[in-house]
PDB file of N, CA and C in Angstrom:
ATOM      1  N   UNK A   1     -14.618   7.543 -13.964  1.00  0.00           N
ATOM      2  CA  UNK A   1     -14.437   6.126 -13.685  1.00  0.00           C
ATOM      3  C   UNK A   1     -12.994   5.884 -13.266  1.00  0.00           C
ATOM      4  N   UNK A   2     -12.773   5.197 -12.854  1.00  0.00           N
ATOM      5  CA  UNK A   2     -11.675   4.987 -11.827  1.00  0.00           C
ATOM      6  C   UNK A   2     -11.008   3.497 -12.211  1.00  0.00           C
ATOM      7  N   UNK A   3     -11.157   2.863 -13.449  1.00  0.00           N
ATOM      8  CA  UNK A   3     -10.431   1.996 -13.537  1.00  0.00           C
ATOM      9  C   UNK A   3     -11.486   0.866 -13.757  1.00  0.00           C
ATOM     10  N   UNK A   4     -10.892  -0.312 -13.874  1.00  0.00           N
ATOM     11  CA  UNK A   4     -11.259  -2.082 -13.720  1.00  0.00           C
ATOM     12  C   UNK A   4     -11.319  -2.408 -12.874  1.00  0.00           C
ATOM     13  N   UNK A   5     -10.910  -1.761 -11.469  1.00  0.00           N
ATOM     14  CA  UNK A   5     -11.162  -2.480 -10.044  1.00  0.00           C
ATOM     15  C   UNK A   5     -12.354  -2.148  -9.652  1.00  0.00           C
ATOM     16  N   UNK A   6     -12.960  -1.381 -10.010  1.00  0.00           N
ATOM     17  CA  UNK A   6     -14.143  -0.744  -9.112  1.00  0.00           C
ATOM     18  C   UNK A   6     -15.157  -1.397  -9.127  1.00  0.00           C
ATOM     19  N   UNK A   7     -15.238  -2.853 -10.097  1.00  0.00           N
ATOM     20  CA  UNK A   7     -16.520  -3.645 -10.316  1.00  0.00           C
ATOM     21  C   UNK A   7     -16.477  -4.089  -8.476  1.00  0.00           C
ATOM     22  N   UNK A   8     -15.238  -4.361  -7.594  1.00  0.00           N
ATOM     23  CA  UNK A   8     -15.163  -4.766  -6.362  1.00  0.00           C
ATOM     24  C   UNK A   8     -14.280  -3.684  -5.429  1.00  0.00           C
ATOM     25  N   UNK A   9     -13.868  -3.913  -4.414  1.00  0.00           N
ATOM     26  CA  UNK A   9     -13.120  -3.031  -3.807  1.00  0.00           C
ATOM     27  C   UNK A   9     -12.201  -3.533  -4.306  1.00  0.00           C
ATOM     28  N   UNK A  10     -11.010  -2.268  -4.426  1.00  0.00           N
ATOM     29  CA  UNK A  10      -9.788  -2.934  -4.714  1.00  0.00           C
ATOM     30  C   UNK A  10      -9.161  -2.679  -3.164  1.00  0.00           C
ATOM     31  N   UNK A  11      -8.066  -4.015  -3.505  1.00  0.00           N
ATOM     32  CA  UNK A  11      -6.995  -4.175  -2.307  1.00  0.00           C
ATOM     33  C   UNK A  11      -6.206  -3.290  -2.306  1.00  0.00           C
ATOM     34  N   UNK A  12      -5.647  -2.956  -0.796  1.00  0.00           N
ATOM     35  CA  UNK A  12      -4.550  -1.540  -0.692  1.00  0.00           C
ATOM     36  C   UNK A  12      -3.425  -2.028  -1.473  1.00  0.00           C
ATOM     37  N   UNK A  13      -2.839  -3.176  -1.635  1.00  0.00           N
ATOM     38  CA  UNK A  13      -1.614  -3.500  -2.435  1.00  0.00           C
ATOM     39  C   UNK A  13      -1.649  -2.536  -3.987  1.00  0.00           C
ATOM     40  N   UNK A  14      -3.245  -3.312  -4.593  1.00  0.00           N
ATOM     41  CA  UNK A  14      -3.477  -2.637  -5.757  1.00  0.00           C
ATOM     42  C   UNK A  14      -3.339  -1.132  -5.984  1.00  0.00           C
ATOM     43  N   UNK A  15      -3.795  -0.717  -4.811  1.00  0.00           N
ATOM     44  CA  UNK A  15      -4.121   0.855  -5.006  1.00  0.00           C
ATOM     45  C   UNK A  15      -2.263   1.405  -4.544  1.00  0.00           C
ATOM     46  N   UNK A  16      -1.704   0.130  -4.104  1.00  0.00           N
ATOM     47  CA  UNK A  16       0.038   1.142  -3.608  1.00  0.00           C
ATOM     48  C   UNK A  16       0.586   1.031  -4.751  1.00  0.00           C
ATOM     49  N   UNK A  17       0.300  -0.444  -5.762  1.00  0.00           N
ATOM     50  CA  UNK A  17       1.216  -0.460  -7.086  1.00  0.00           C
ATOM     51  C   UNK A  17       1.214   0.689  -7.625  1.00  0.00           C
ATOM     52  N   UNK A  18       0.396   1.696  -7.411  1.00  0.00           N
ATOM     53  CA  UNK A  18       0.186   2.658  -8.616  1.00  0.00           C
ATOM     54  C   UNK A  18       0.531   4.108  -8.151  1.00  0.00           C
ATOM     55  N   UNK A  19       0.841   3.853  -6.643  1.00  0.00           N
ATOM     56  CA  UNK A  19       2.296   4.804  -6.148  1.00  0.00           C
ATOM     57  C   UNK A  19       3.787   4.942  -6.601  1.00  0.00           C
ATOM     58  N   UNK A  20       4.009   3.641  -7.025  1.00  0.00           N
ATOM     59  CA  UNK A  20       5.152   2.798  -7.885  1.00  0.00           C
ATOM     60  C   UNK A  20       6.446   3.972  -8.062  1.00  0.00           C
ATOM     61  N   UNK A  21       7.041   4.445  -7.705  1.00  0.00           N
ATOM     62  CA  UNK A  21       8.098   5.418  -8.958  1.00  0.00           C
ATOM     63  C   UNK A  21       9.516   5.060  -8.349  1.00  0.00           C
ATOM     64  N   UNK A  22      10.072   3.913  -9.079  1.00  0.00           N
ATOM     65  CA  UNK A  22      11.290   3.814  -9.174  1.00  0.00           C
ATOM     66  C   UNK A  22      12.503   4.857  -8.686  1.00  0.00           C
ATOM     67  N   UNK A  23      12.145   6.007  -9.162  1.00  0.00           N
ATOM     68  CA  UNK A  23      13.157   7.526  -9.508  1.00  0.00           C
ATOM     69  C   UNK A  23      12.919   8.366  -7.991  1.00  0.00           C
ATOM     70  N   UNK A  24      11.412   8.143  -7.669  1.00  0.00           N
ATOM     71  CA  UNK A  24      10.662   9.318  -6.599  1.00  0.00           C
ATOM     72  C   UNK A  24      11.931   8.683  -5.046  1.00  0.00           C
ATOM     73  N   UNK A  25      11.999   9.885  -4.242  1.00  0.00           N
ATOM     74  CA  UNK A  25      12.287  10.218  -3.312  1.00  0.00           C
ATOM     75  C   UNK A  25      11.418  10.018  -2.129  1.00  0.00           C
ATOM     76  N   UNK A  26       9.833  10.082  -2.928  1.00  0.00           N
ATOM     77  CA  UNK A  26       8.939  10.462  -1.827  1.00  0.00           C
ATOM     78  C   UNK A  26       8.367   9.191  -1.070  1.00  0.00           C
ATOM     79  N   UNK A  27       8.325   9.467   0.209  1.00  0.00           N
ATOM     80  CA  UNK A  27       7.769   7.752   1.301  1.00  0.00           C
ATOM     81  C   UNK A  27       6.992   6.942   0.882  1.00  0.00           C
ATOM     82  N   UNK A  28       6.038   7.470   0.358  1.00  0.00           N
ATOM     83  CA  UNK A  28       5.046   6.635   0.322  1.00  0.00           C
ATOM     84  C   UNK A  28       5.750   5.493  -1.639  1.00  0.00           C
ATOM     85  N   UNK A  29       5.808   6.340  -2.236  1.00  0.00           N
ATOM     86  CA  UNK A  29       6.480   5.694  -3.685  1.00  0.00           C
ATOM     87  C   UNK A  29       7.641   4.713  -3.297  1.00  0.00           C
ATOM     88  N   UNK A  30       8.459   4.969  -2.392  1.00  0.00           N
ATOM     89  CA  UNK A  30       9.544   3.946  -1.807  1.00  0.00           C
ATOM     90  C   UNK A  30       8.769   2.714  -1.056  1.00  0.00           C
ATOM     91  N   UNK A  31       7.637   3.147  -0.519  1.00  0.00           N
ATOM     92  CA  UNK A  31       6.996   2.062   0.481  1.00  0.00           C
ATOM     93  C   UNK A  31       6.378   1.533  -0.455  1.00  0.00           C
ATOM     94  N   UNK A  32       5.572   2.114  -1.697  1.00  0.00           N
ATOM     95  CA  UNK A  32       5.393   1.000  -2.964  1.00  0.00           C
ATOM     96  C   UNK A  32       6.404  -0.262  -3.599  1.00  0.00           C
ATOM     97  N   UNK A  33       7.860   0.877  -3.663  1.00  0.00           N
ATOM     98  CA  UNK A  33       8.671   0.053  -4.586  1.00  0.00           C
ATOM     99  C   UNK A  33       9.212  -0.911  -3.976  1.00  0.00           C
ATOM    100  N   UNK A  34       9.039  -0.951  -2.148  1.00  0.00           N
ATOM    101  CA  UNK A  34       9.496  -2.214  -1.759  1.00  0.00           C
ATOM    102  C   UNK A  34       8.501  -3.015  -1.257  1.00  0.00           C
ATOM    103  N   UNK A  35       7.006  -3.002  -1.205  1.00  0.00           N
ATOM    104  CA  UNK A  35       6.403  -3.760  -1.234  1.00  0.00           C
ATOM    105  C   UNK A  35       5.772  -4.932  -2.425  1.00  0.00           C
ATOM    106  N   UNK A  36       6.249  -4.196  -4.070  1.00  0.00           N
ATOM    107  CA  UNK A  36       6.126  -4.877  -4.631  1.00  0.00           C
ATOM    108  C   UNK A  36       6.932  -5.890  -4.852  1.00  0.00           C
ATOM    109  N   UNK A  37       8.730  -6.065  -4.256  1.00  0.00           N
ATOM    110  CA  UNK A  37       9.496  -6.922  -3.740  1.00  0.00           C
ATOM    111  C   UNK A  37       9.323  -7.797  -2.728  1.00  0.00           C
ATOM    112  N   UNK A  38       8.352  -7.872  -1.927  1.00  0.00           N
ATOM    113  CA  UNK A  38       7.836  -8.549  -0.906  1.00  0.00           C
ATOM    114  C   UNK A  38       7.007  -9.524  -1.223  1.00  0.00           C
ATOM    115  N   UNK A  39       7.398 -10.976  -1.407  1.00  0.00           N
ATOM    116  CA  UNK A  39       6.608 -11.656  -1.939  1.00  0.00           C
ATOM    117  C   UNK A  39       5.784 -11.892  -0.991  1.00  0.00           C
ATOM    118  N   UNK A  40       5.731 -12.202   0.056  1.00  0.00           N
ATOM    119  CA  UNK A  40       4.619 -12.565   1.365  1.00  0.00           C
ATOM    120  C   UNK A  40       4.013 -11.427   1.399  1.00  0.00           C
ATOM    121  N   UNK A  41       3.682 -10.060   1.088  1.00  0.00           N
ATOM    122  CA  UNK A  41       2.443  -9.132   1.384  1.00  0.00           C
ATOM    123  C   UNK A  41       1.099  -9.679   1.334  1.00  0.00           C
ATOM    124  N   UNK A  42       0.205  -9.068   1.988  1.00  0.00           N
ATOM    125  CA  UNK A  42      -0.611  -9.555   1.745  1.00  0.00           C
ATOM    126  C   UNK A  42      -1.787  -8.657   0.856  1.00  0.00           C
ATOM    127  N   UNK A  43      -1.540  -9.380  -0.372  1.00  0.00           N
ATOM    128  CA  UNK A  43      -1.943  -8.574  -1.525  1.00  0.00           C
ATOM    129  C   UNK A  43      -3.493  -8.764  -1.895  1.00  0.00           C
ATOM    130  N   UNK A  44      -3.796  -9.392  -1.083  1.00  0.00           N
ATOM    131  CA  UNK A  44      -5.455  -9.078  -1.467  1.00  0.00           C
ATOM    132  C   UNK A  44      -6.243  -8.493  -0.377  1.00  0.00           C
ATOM    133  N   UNK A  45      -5.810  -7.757   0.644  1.00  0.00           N
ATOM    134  CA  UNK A  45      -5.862  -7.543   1.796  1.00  0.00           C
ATOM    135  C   UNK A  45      -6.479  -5.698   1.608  1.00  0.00           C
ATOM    136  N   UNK A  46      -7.612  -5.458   2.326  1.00  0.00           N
ATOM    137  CA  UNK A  46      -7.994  -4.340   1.872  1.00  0.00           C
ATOM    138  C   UNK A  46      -8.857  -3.954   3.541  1.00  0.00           C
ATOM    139  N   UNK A  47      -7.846  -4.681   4.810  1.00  0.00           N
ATOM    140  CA  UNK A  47      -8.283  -3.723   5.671  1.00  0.00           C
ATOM    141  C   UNK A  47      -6.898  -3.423   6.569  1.00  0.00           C
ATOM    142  N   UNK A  48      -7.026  -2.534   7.556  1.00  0.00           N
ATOM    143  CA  UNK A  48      -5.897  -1.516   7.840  1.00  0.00           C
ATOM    144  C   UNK A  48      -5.366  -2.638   8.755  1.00  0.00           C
ATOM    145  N   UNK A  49      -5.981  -3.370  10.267  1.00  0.00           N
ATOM    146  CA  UNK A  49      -5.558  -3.877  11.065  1.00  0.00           C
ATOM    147  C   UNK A  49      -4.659  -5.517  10.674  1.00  0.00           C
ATOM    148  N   UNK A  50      -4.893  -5.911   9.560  1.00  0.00           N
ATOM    149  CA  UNK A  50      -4.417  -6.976   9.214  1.00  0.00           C
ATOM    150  C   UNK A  50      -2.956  -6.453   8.275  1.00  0.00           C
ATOM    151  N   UNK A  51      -3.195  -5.159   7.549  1.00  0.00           N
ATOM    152  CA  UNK A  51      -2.074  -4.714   6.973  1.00  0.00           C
ATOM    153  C   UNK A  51      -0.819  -4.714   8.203  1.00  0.00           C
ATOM    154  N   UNK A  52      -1.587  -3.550   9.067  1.00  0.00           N
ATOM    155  CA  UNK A  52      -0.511  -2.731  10.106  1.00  0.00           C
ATOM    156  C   UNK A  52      -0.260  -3.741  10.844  1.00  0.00           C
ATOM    157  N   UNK A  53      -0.658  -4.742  11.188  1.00  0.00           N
ATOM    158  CA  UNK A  53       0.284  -6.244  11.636  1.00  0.00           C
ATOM    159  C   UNK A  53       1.185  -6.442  10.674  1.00  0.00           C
ATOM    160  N   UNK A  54       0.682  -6.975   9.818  1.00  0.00           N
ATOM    161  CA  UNK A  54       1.873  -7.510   8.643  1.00  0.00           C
ATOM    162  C   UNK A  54       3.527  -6.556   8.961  1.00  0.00           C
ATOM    163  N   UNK A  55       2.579  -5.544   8.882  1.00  0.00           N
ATOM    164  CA  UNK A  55       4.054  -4.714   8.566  1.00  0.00           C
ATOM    165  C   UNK A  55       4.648  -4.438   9.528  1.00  0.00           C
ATOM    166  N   UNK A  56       4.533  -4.475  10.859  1.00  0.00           N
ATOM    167  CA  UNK A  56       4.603  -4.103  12.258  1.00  0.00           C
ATOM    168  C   UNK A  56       5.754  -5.466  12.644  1.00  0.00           C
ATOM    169  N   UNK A  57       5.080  -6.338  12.190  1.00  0.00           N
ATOM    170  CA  UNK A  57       6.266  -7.756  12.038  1.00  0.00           C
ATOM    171  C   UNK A  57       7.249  -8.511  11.102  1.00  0.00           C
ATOM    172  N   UNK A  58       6.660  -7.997   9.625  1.00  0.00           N
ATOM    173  CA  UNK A  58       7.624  -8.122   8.658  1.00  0.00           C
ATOM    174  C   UNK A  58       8.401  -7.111   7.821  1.00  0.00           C
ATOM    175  N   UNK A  59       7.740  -5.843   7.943  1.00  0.00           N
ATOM    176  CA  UNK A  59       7.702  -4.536   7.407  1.00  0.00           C
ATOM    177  C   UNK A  59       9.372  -4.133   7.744  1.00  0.00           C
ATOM    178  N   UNK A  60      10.600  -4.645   7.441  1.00  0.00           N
ATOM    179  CA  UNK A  60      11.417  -4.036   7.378  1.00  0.00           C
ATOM    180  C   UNK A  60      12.044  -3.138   6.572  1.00  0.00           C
ATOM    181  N   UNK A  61      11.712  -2.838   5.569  1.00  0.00           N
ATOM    182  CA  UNK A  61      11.665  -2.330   4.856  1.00  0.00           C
ATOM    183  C   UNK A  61      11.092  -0.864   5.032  1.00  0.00           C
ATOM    184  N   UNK A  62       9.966  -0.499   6.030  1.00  0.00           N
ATOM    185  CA  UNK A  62       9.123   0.359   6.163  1.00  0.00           C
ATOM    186  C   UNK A  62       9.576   0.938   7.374  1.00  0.00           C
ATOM    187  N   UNK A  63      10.506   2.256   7.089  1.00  0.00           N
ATOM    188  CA  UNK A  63      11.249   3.062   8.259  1.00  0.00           C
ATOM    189  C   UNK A  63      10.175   3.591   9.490  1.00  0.00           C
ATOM    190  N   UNK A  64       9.090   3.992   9.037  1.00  0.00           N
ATOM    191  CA  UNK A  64       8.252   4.069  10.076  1.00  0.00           C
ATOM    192  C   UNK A  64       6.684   3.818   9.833  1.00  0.00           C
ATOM    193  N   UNK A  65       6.126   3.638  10.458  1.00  0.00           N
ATOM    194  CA  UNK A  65       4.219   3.257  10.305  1.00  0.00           C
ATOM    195  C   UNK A  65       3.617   4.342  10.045  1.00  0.00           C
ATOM    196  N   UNK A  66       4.400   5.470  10.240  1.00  0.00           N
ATOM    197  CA  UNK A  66       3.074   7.098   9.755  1.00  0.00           C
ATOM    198  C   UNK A  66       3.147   6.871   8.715  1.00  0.00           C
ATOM    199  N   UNK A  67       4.071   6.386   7.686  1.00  0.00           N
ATOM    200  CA  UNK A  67       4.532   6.191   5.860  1.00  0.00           C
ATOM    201  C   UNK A  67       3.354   5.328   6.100  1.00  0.00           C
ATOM    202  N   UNK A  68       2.844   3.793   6.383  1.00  0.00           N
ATOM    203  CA  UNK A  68       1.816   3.480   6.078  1.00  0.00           C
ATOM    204  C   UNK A  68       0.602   4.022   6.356  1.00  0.00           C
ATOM    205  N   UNK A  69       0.676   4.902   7.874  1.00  0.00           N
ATOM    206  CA  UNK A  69      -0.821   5.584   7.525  1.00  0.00           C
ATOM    207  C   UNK A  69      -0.879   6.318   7.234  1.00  0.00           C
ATOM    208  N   UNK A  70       0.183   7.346   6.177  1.00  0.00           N
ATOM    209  CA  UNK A  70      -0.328   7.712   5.076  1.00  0.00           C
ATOM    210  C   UNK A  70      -0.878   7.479   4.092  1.00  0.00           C
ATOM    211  N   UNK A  71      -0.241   6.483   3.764  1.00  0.00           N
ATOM    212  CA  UNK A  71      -0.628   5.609   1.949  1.00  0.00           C
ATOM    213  C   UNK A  71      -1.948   4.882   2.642  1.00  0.00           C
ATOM    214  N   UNK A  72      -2.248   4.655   3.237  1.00  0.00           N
ATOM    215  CA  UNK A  72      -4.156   4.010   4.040  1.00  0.00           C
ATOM    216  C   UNK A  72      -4.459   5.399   3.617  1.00  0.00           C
ATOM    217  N   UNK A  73      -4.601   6.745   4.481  1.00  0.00           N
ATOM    218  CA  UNK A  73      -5.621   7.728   4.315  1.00  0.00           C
ATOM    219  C   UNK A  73      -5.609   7.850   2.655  1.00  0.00           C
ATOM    220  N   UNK A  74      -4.711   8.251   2.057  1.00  0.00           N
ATOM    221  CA  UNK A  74      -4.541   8.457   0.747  1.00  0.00           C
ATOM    222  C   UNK A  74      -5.648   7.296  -0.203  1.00  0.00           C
ATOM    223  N   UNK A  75      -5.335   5.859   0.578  1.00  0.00           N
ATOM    224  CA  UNK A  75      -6.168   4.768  -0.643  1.00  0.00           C
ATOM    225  C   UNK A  75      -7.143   4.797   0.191  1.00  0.00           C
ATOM    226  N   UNK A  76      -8.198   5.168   1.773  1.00  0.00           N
ATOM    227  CA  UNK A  76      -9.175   5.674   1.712  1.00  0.00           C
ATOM    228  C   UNK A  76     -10.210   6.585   0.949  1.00  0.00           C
ATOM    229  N   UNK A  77      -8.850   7.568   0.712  1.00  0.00           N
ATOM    230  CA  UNK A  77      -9.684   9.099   0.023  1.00  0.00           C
ATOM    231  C   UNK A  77      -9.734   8.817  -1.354  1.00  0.00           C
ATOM    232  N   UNK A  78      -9.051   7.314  -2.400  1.00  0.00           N
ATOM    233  CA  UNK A  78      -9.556   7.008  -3.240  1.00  0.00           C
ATOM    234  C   UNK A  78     -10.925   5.703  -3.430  1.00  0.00           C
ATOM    235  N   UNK A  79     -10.698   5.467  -2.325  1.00  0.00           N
ATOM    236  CA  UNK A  79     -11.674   4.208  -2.607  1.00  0.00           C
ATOM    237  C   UNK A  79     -13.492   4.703  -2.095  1.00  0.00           C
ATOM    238  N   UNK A  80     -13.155   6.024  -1.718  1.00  0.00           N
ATOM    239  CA  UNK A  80     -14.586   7.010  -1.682  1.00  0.00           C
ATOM    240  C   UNK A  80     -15.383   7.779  -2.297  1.00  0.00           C
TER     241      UNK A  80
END
């Protein structure tokens, strides 16, 4: 079992919080720790083309878009 979200899909926000690591080095954990600083994300948002806008126009924070389509394939290969 996979948690309390699974009664619905969970949103990619949900599934990045839990990339989270303050300490980590690694892209995708940095692209967590500054999206949870982003108060405008769009956090209930659980498809790719409405994300990769968002971030394509507000996403400064996000050095490049392969970091997000990583963390997509990654919360694909969990939400399967």
């Amino acid at each position: 079992m996979r948690g309390v979200f699974m009664s619905k899909r969970q949103s990619f926000y949900q599934f990045l919080m839990t990339e989270r690591n303050p300490d980590s080095t690694d892209e995708i954990a940095q692209f967590a720790n500054n999206a949870f600083y982003d108060q405008s994300f769009p956090k209930q948002a659980d498809d790719y083309d409405s994300l990769s806008q968002y971030l394509e126009l507000n996403g400064t924070y996000l050095p490049s878009m392969v970091i997000f389509d990583n963390a997509w394939t990654k919360y694909e290969e969990f939400m399967s």
